[in-house]
Protein backbone atom coordinates (compact mmCIF):
# COMPACT_ATOMS: atom_id res chain seq x y z
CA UNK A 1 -0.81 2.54 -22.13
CA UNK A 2 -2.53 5.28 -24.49
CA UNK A 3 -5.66 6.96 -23.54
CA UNK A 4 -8.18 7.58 -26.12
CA UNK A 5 -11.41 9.79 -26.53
CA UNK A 6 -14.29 7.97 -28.09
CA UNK A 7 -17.56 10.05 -28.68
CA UNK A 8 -20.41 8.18 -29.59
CA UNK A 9 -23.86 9.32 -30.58
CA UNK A 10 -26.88 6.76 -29.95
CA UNK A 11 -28.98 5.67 -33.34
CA UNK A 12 -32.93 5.42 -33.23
CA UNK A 13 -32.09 2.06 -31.87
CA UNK A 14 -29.77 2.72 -29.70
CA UNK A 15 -32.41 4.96 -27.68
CA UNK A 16 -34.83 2.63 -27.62
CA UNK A 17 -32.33 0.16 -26.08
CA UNK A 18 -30.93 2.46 -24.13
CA UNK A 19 -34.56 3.42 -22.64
CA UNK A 20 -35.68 0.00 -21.87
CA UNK A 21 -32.20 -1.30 -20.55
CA UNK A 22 -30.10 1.47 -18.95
CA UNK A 23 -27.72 -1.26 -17.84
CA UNK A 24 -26.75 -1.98 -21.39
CA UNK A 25 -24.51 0.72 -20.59
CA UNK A 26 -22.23 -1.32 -18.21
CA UNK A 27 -22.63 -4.57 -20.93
CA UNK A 28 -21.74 -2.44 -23.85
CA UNK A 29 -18.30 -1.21 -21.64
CA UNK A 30 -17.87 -5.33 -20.89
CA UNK A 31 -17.59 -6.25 -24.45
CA UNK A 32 -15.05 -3.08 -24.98
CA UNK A 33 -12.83 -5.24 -22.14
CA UNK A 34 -13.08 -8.21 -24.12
CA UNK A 35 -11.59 -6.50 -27.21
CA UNK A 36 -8.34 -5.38 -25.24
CA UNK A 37 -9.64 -1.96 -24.37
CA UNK A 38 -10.25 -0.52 -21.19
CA UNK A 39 -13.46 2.22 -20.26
CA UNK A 40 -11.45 4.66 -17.78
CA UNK A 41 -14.44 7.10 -17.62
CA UNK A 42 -17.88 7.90 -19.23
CA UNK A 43 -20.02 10.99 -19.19
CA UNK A 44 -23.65 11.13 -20.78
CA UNK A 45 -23.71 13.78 -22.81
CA UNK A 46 -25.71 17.27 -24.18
CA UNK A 47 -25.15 18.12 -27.79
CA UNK A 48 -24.21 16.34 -30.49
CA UNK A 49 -22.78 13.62 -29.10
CA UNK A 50 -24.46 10.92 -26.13
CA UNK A 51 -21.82 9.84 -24.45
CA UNK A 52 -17.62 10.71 -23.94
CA UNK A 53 -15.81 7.69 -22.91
CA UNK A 54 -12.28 7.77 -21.82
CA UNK A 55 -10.79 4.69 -22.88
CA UNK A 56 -7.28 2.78 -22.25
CA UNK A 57 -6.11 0.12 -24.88
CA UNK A 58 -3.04 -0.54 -26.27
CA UNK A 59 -2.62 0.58 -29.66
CA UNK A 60 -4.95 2.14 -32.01
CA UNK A 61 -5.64 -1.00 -33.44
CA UNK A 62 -7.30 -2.19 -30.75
CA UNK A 63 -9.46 0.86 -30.92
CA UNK A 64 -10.43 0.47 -34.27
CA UNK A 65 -11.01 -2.90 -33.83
CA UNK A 66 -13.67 -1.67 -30.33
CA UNK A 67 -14.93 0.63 -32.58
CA UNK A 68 -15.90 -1.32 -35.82
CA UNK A 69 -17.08 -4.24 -33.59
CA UNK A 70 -19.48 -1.53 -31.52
CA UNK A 71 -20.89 0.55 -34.06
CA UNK A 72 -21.51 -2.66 -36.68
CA UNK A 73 -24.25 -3.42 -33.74
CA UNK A 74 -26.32 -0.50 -35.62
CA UNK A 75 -27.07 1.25 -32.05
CA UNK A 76 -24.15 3.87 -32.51
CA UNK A 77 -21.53 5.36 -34.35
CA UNK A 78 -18.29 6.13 -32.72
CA UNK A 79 -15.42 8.47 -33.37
CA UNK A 80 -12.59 7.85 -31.52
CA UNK A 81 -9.60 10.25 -30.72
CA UNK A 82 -6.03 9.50 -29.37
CA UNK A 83 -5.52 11.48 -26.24
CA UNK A 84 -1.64 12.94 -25.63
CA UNK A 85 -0.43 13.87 -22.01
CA UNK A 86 0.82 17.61 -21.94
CA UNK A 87 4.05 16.65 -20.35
CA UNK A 88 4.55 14.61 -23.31
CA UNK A 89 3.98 16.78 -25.86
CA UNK A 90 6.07 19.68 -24.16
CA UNK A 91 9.02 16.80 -23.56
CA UNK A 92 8.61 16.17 -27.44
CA UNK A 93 8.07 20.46 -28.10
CA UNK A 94 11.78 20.52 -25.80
CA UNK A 95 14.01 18.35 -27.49
């Protein structure tokens, strides 16, 4: 199934929930489930971006479907990367 890279960077609001409800974390990665998408690993973040999420769904679709449905909430905006194994691309770099 592809892998892709979502970075997402908290609004005002998003803080605030954030800082009253840490577990709206684990809720927020429920709802990504229930759109076909799977969170395979997340890392808070410093810099620019809050949080790196490693995410399994499959097609991109589905990711811009996660993504649309997520950041309409107002609490973040996403961007959202598709994420190529290296034996694939040198399999593709061979032929």
């Amino acid at each position: 199934m592809p892998t892709y890279i979502m970075l997402s960077k908290l609004s005002e609001q998003g803080l605030q929930t954030l800082r009253a409800n840490p577990e709206r974390i684990r809720e927020v990665n429920k709802d990504v489930e229930e759109l076909g998408a799977r969170v395979l690993h997340q890392w808070f973040m410093l810099g620019p971006y809050d949080f790196v999420n490693i995410v399994e769904a499959p097609d991109a679709k589905t990711i811009a479907r996660v993504s649309v449905a997520i950041s309409a909430r107002g609490s973040t905006s996403l961007e959202s990367y598709e994420a190529i194994e290296v034996s694939d691309v040198l399999d593709v770099l061979s032929a």
